[in-house]
PDB file of N, CA and C in Angstrom:
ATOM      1  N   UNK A   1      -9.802   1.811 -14.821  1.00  0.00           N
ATOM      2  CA  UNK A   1      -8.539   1.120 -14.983  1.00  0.00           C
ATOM      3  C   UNK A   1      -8.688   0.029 -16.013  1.00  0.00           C
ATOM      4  N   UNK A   2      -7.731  -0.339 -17.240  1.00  0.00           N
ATOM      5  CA  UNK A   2      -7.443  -1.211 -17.783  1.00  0.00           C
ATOM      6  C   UNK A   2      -7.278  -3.096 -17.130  1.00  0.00           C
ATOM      7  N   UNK A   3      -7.204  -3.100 -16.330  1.00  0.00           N
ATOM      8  CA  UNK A   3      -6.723  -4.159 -15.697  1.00  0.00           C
ATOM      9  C   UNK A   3      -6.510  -5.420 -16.711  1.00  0.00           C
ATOM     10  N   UNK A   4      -5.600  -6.282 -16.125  1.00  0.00           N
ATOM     11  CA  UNK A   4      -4.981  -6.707 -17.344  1.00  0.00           C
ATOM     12  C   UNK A   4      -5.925  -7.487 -17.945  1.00  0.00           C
ATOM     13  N   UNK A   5      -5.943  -8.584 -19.266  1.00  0.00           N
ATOM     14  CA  UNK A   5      -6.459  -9.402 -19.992  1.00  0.00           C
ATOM     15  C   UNK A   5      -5.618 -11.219 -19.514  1.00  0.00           C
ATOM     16  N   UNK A   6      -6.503 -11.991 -19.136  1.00  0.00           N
ATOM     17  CA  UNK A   6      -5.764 -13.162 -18.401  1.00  0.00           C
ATOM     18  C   UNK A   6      -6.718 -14.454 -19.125  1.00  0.00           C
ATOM     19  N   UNK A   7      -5.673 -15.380 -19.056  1.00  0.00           N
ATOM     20  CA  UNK A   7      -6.589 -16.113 -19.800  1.00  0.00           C
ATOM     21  C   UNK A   7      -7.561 -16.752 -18.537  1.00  0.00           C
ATOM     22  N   UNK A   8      -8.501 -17.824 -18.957  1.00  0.00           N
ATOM     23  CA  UNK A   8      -9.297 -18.371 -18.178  1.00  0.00           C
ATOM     24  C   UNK A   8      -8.509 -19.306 -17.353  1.00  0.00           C
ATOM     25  N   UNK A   9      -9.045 -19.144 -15.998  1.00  0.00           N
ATOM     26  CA  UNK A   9      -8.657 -20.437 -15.095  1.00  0.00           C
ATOM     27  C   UNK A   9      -8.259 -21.887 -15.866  1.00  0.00           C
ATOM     28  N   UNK A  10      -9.737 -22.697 -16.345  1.00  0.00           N
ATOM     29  CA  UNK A  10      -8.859 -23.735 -16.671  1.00  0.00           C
ATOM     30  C   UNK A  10      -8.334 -23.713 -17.935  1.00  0.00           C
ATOM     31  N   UNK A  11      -7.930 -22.895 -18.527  1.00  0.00           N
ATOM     32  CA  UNK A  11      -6.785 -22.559 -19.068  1.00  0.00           C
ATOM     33  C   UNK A  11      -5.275 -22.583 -18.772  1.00  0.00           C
ATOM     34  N   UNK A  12      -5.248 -22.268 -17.631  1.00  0.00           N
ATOM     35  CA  UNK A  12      -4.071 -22.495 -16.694  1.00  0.00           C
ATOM     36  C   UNK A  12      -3.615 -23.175 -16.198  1.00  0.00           C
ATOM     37  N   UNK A  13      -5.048 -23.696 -16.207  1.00  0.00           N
ATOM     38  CA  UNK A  13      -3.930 -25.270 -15.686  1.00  0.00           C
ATOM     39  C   UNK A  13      -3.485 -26.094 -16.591  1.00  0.00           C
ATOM     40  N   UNK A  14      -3.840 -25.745 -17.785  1.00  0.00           N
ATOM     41  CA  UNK A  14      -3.173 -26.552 -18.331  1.00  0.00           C
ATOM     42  C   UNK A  14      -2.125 -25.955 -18.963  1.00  0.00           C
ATOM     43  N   UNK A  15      -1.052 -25.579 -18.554  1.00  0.00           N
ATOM     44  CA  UNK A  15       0.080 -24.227 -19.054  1.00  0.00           C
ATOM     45  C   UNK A  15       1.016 -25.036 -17.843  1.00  0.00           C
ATOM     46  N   UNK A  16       2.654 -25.045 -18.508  1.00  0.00           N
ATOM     47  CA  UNK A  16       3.497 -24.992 -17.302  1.00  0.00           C
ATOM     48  C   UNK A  16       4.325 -23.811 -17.316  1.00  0.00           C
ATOM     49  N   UNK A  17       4.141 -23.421 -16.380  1.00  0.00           N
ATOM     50  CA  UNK A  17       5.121 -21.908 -15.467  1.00  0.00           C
ATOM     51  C   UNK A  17       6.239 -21.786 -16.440  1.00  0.00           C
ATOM     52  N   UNK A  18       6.819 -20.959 -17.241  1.00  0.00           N
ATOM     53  CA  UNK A  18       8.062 -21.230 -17.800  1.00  0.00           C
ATOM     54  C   UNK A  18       8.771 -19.251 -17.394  1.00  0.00           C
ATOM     55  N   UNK A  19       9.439 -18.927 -16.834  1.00  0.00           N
ATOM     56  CA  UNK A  19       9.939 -17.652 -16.789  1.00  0.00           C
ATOM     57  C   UNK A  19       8.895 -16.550 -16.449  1.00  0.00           C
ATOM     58  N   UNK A  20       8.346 -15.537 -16.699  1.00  0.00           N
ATOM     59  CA  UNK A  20       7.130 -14.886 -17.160  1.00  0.00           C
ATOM     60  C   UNK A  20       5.502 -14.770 -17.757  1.00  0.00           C
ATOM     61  N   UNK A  21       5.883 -16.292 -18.326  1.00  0.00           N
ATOM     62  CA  UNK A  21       5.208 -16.866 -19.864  1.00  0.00           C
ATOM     63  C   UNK A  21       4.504 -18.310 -19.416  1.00  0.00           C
ATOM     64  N   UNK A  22       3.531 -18.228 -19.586  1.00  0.00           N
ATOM     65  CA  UNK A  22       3.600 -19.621 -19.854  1.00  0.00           C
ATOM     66  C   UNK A  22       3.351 -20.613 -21.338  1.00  0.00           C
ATOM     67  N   UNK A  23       3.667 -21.766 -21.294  1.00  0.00           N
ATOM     68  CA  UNK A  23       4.237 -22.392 -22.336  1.00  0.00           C
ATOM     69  C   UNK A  23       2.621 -23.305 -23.078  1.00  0.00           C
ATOM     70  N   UNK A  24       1.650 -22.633 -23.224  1.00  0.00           N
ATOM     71  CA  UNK A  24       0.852 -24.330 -23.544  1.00  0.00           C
ATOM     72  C   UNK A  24       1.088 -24.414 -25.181  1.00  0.00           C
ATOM     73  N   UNK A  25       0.414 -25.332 -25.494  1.00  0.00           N
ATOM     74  CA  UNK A  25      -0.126 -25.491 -26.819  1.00  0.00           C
ATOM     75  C   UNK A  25      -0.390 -23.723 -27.934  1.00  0.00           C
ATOM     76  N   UNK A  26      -1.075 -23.169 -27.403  1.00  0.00           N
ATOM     77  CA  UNK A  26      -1.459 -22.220 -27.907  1.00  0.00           C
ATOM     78  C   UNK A  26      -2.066 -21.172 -26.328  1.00  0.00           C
ATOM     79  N   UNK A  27      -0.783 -20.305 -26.498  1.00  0.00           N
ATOM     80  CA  UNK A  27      -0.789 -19.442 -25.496  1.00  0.00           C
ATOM     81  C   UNK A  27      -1.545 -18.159 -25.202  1.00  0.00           C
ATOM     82  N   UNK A  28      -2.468 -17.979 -24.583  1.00  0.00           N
ATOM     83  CA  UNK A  28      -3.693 -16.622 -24.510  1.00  0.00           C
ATOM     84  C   UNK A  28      -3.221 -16.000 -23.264  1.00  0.00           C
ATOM     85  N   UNK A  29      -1.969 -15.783 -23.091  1.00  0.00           N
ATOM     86  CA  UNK A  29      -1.623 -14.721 -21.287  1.00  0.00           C
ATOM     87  C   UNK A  29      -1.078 -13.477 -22.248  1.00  0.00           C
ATOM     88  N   UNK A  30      -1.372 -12.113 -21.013  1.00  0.00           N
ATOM     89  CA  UNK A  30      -0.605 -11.322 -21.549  1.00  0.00           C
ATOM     90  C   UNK A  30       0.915 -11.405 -21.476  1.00  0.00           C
ATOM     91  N   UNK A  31       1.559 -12.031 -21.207  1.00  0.00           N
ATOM     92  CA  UNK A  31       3.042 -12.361 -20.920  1.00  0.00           C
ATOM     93  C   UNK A  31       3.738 -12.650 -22.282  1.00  0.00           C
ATOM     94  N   UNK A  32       2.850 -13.033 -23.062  1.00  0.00           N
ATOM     95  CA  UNK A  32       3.858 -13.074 -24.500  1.00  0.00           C
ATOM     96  C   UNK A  32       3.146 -12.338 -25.585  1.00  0.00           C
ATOM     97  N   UNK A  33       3.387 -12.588 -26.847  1.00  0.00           N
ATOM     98  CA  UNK A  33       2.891 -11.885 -27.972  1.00  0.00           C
ATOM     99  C   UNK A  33       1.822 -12.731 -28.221  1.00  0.00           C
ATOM    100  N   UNK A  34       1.403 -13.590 -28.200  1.00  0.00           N
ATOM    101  CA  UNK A  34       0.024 -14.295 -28.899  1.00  0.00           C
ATOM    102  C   UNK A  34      -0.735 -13.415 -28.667  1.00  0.00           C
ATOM    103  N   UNK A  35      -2.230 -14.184 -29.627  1.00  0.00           N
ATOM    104  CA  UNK A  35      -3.559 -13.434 -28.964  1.00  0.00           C
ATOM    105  C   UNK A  35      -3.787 -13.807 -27.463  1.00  0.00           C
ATOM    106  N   UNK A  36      -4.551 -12.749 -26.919  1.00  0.00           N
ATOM    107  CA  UNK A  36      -4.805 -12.719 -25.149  1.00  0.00           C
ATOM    108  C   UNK A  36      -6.860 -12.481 -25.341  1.00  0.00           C
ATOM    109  N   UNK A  37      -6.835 -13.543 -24.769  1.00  0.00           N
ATOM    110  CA  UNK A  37      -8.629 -13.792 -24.390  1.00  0.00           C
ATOM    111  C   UNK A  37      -9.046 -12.504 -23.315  1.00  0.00           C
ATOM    112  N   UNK A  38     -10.254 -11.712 -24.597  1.00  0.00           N
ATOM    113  CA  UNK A  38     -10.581 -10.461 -24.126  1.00  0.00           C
ATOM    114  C   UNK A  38     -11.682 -10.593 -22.830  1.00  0.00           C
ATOM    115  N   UNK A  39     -12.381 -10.031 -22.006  1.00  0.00           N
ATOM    116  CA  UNK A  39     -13.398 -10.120 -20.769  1.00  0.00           C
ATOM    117  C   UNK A  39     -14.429 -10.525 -21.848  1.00  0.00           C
ATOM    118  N   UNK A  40     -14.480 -10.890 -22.750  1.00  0.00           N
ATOM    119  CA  UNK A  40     -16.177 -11.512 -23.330  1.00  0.00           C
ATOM    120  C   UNK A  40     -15.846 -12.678 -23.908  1.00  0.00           C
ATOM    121  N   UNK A  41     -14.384 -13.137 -23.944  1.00  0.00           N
ATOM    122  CA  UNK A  41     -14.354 -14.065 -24.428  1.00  0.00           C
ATOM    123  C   UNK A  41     -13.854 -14.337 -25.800  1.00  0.00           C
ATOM    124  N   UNK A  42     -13.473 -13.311 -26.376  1.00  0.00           N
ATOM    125  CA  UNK A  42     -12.975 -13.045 -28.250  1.00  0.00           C
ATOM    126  C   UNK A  42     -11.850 -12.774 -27.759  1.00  0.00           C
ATOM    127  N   UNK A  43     -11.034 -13.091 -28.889  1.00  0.00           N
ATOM    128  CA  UNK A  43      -9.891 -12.144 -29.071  1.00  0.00           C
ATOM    129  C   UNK A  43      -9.646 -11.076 -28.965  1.00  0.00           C
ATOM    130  N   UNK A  44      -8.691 -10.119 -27.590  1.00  0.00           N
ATOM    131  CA  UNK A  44      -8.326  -8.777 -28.001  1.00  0.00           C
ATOM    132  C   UNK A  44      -7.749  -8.283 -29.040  1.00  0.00           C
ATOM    133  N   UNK A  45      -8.329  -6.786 -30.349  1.00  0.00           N
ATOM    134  CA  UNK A  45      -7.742  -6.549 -30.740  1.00  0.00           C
ATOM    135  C   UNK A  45      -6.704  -5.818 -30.854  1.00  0.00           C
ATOM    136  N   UNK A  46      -6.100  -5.736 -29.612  1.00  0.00           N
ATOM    137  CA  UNK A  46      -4.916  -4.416 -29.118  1.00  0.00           C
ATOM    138  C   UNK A  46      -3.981  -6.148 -28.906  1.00  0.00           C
ATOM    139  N   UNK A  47      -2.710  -5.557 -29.794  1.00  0.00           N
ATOM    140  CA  UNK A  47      -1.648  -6.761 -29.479  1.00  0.00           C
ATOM    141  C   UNK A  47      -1.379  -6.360 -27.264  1.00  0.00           C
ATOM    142  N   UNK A  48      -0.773  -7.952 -27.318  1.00  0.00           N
ATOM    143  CA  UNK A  48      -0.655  -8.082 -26.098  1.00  0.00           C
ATOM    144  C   UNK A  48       0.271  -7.064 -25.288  1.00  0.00           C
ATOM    145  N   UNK A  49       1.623  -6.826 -25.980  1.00  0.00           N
ATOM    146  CA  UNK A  49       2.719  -5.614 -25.841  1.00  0.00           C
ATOM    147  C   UNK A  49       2.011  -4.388 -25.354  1.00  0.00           C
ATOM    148  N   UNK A  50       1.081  -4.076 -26.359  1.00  0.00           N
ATOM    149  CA  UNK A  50       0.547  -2.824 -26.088  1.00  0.00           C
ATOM    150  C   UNK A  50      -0.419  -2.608 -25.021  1.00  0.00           C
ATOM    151  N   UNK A  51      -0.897  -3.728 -24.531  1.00  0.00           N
ATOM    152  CA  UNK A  51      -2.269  -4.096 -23.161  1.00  0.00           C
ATOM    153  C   UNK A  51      -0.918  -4.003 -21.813  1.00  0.00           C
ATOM    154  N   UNK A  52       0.323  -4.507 -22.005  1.00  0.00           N
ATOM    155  CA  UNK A  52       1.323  -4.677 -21.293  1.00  0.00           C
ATOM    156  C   UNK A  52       1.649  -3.147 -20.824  1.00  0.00           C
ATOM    157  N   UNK A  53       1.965  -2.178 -21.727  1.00  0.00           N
ATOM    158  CA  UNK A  53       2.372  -1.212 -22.307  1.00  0.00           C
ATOM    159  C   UNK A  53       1.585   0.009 -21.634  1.00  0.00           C
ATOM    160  N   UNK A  54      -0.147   0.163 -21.987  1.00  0.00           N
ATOM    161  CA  UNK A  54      -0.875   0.906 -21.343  1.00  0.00           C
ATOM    162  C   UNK A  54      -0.914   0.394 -19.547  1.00  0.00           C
ATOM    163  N   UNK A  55      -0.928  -0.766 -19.257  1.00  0.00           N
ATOM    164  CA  UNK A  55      -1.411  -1.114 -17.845  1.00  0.00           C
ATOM    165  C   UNK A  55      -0.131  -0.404 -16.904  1.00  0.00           C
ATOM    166  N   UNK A  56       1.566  -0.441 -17.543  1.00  0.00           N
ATOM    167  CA  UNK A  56       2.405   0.032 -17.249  1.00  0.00           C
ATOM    168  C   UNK A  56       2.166   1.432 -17.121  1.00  0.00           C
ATOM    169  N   UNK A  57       1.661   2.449 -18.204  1.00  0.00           N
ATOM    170  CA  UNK A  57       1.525   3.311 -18.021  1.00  0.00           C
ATOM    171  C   UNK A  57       0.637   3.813 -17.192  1.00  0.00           C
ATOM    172  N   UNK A  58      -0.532   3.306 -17.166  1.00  0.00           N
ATOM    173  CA  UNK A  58      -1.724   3.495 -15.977  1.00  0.00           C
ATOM    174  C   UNK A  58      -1.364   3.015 -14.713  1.00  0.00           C
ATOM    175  N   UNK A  59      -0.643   2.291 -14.358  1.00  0.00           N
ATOM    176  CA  UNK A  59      -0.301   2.168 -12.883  1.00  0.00           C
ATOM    177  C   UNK A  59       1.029   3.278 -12.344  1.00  0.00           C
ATOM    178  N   UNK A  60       1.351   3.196 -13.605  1.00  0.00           N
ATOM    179  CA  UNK A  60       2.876   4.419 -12.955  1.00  0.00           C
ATOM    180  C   UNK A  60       2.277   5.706 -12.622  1.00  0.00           C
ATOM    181  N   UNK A  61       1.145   6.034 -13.534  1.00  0.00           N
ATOM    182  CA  UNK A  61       0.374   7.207 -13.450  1.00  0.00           C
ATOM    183  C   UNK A  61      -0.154   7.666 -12.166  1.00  0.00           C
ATOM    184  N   UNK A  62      -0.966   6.226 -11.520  1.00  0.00           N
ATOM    185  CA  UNK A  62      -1.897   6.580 -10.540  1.00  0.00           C
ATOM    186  C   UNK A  62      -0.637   6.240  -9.325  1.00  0.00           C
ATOM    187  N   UNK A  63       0.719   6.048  -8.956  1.00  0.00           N
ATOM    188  CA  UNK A  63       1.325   5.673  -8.544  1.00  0.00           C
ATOM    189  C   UNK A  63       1.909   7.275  -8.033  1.00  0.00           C
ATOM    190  N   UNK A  64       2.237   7.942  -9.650  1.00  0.00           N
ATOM    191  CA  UNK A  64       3.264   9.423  -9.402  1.00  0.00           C
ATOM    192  C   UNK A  64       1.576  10.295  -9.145  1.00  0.00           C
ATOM    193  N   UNK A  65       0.541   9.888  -9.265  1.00  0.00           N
ATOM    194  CA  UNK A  65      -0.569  10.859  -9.083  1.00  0.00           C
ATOM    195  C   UNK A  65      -0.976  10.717  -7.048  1.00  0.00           C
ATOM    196  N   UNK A  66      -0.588  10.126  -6.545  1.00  0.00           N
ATOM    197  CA  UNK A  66      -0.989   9.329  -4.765  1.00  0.00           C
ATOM    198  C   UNK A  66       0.445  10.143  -3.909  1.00  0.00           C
ATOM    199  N   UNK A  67       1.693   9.662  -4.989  1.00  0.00           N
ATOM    200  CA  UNK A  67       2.765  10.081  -4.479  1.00  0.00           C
ATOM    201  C   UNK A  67       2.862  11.920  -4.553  1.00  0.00           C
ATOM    202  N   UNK A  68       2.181  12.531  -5.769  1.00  0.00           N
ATOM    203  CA  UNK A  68       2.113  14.005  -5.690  1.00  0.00           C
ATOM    204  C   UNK A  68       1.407  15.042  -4.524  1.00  0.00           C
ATOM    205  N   UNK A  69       0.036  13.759  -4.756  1.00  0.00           N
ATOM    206  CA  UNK A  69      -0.623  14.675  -3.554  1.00  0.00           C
ATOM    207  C   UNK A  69       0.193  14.616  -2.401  1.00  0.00           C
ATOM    208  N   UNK A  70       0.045  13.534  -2.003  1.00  0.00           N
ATOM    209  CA  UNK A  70       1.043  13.372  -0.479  1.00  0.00           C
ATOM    210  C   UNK A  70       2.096  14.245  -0.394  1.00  0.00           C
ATOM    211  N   UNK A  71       2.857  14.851  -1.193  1.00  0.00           N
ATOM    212  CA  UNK A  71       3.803  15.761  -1.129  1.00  0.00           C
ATOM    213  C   UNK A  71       3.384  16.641  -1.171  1.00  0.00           C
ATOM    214  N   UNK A  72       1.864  17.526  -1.919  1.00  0.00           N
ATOM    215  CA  UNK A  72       1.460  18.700  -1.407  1.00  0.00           C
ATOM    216  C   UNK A  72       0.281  19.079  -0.251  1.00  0.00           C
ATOM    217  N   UNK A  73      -0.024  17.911   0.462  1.00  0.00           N
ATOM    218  CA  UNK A  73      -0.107  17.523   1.521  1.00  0.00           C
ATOM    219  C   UNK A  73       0.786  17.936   2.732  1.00  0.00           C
ATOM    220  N   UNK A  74       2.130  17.045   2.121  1.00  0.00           N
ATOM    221  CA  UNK A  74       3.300  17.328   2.903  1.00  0.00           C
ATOM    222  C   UNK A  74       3.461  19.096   3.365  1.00  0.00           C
ATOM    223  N   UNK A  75       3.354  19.896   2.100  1.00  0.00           N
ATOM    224  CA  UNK A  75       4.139  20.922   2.048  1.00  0.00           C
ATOM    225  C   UNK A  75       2.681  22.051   2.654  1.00  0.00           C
ATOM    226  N   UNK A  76       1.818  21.128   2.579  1.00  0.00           N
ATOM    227  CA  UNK A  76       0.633  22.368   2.935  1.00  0.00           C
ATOM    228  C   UNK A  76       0.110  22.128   4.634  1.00  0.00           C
ATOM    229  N   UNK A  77       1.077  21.004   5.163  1.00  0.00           N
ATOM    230  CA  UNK A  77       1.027  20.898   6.310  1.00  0.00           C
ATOM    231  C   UNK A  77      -0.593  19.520   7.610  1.00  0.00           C
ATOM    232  N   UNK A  78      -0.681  19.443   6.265  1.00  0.00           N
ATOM    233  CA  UNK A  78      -2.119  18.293   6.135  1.00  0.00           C
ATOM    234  C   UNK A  78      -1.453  17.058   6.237  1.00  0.00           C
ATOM    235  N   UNK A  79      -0.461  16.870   6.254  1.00  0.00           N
ATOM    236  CA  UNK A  79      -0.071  15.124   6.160  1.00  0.00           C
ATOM    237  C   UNK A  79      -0.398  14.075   7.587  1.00  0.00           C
ATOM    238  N   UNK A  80      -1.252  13.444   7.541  1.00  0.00           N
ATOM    239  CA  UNK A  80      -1.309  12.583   8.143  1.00  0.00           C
ATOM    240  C   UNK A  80      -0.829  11.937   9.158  1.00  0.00           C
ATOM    241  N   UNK A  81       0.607  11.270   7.749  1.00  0.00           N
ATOM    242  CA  UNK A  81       1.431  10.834   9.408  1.00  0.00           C
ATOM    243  C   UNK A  81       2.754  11.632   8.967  1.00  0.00           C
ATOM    244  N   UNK A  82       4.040  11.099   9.195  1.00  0.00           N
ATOM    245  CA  UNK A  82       5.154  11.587   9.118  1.00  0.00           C
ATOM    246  C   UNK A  82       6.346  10.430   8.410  1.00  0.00           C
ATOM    247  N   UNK A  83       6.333  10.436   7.297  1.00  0.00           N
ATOM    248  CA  UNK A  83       7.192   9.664   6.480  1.00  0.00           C
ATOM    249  C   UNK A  83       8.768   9.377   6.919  1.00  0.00           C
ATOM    250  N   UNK A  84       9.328   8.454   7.411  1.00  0.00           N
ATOM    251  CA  UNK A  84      10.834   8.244   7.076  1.00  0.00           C
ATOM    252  C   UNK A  84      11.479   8.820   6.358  1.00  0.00           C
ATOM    253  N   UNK A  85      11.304   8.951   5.134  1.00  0.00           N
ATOM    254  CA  UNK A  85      12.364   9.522   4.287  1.00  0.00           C
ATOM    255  C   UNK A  85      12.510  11.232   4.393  1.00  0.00           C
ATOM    256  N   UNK A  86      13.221  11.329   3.629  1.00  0.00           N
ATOM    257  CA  UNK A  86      13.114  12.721   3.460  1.00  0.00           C
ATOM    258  C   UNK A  86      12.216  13.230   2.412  1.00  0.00           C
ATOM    259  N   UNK A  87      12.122  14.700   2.107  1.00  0.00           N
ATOM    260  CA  UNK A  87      10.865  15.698   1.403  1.00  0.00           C
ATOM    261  C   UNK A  87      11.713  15.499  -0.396  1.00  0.00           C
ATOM    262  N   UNK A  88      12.973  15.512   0.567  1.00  0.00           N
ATOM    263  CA  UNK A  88      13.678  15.773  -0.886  1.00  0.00           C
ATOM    264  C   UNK A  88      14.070  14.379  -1.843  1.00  0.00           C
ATOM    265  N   UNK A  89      13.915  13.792  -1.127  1.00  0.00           N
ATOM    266  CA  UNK A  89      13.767  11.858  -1.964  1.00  0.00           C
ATOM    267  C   UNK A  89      12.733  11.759  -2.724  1.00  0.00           C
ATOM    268  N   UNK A  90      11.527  12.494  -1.594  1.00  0.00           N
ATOM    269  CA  UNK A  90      10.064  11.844  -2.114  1.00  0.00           C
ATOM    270  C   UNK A  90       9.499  12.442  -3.422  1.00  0.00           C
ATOM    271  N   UNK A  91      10.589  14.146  -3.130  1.00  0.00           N
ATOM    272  CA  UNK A  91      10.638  14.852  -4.541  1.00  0.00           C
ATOM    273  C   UNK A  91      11.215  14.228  -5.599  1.00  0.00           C
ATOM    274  N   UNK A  92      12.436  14.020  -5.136  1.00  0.00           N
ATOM    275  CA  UNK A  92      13.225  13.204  -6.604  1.00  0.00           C
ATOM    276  C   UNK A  92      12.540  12.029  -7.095  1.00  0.00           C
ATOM    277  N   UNK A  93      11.490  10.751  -6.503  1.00  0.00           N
ATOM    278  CA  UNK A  93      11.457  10.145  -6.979  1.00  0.00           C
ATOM    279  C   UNK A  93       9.730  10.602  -7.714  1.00  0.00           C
ATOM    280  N   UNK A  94       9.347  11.625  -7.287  1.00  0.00           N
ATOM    281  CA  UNK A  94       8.096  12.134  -7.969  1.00  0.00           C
ATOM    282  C   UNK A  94       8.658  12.859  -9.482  1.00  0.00           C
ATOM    283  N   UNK A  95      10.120  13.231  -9.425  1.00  0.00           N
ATOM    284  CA  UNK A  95       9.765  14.014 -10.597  1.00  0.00           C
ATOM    285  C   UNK A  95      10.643  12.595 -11.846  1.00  0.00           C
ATOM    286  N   UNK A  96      11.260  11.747 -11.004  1.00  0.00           N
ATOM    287  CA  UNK A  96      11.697  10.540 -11.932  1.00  0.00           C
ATOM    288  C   UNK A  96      10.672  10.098 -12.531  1.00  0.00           C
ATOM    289  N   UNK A  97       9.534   9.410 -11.526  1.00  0.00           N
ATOM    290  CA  UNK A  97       8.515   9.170 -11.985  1.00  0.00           C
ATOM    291  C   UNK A  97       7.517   9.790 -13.276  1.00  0.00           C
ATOM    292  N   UNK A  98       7.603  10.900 -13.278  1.00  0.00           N
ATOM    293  CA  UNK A  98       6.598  12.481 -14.124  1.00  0.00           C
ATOM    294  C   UNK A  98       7.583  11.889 -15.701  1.00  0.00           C
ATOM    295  N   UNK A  99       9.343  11.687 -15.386  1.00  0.00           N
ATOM    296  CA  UNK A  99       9.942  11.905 -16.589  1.00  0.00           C
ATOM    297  C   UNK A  99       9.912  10.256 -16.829  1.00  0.00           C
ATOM    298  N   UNK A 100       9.449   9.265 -16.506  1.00  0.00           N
ATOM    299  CA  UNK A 100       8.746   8.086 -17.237  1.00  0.00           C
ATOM    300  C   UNK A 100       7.484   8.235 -18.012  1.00  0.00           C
ATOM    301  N   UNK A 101       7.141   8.615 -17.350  1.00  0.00           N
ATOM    302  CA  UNK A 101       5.618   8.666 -17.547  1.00  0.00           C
ATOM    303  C   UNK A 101       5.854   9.707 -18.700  1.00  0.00           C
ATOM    304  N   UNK A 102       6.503  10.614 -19.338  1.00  0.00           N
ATOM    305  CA  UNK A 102       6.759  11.083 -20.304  1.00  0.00           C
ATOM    306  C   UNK A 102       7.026  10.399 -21.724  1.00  0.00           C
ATOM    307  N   UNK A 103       8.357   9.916 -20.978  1.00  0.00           N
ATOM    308  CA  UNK A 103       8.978   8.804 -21.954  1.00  0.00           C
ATOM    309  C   UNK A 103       7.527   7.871 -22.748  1.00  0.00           C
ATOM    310  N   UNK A 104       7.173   7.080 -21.749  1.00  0.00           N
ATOM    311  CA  UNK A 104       6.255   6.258 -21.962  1.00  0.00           C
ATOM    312  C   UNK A 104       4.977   6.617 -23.007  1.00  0.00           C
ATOM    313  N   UNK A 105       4.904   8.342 -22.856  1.00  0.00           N
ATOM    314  CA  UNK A 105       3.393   8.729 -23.151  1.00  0.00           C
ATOM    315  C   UNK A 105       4.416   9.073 -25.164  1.00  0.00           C
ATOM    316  N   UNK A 106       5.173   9.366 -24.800  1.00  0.00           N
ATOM    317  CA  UNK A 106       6.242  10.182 -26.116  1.00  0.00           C
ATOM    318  C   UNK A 106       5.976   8.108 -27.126  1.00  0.00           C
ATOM    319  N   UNK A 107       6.678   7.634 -26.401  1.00  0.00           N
ATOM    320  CA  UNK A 107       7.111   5.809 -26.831  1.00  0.00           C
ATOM    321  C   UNK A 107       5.582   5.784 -27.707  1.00  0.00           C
ATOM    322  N   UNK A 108       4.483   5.999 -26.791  1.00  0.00           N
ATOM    323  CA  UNK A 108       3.028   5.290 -26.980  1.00  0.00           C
ATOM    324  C   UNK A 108       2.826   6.315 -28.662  1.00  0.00           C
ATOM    325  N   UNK A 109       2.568   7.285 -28.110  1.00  0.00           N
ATOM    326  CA  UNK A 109       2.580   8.419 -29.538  1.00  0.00           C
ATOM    327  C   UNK A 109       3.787   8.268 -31.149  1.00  0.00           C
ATOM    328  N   UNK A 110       4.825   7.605 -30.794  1.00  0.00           N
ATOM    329  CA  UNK A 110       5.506   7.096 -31.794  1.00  0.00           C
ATOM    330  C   UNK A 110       5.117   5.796 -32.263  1.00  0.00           C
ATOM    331  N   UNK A 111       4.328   5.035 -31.149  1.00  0.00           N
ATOM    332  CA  UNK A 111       4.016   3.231 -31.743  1.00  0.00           C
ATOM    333  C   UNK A 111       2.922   3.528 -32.067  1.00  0.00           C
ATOM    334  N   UNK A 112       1.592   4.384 -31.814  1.00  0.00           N
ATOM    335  CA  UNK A 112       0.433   4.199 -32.361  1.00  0.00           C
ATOM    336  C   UNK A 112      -0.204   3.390 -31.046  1.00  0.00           C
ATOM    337  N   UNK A 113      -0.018   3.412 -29.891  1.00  0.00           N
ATOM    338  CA  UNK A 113      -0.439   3.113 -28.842  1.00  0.00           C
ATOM    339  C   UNK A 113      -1.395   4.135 -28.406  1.00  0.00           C
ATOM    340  N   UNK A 114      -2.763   4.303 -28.230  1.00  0.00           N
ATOM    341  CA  UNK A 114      -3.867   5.223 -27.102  1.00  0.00           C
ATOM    342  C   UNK A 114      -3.918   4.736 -26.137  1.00  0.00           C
ATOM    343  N   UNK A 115      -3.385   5.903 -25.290  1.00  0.00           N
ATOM    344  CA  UNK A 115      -3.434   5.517 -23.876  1.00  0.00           C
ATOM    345  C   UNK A 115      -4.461   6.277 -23.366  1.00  0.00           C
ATOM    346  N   UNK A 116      -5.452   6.405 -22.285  1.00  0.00           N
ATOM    347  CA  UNK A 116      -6.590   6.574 -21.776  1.00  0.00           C
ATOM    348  C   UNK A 116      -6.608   7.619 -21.516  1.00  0.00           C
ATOM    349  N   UNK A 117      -7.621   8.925 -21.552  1.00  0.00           N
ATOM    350  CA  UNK A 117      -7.293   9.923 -21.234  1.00  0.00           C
ATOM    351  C   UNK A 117      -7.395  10.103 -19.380  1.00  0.00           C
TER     352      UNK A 117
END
């Protein structure tokens, strides 16, 4: 997993909360466009949008990939427990999900975004 890029603790504190974002002097969160302080300590060179961008896509992924099995689970009679909803919700929102995760992978391939195999 990508997990996100954050700036350092006391970094943060010295930042005030503003919307999404925070506001310091010279801003290193992924929440806006500046540079975002990489796990060694340099600058990432993937703009922040695009670290935003893949983590979106990698969590929706492993999200419609948990929600698939469980439905052929469901249908192969292995399920666990017994869900509230219905078969046919859990379908619709698996195949909403599949046609983001499209969008997203189509978006990434037009911006010049690599997303992970």
């Amino acid at each position: 997993m990508r997990g996100k890029i954050m700036p350092e603790q006391n970094e943060v504190e010295t930042k005030q909360e503003v919307g999404g974002c925070c506001v310091p002097e010279t801003c290193n969160c992924a929440a806006c466009d500046a540079p975002v302080k990489a796990a060694d300590g340099g600058l990432s060179p993937i703009p922040s949008w695009q670290i935003r961008m893949i983590d979106e896509w990698y969590e929706l992924k492993m999200r419609h990939t948990k929600l698939h099995k469980m439905l052929v689970k469901w249908d192969a009679g292995t399920l666990d427990f017994t869900p509230k909803c219905s078969k046919e919700l859990l379908k619709d929102q698996c195949k909403v999900m599949r046609a983001y995760l499209t969008i997203l992978e189509i978006r990434a391939e037009i911006e010049g975004v690599s997303l992970p195999q």
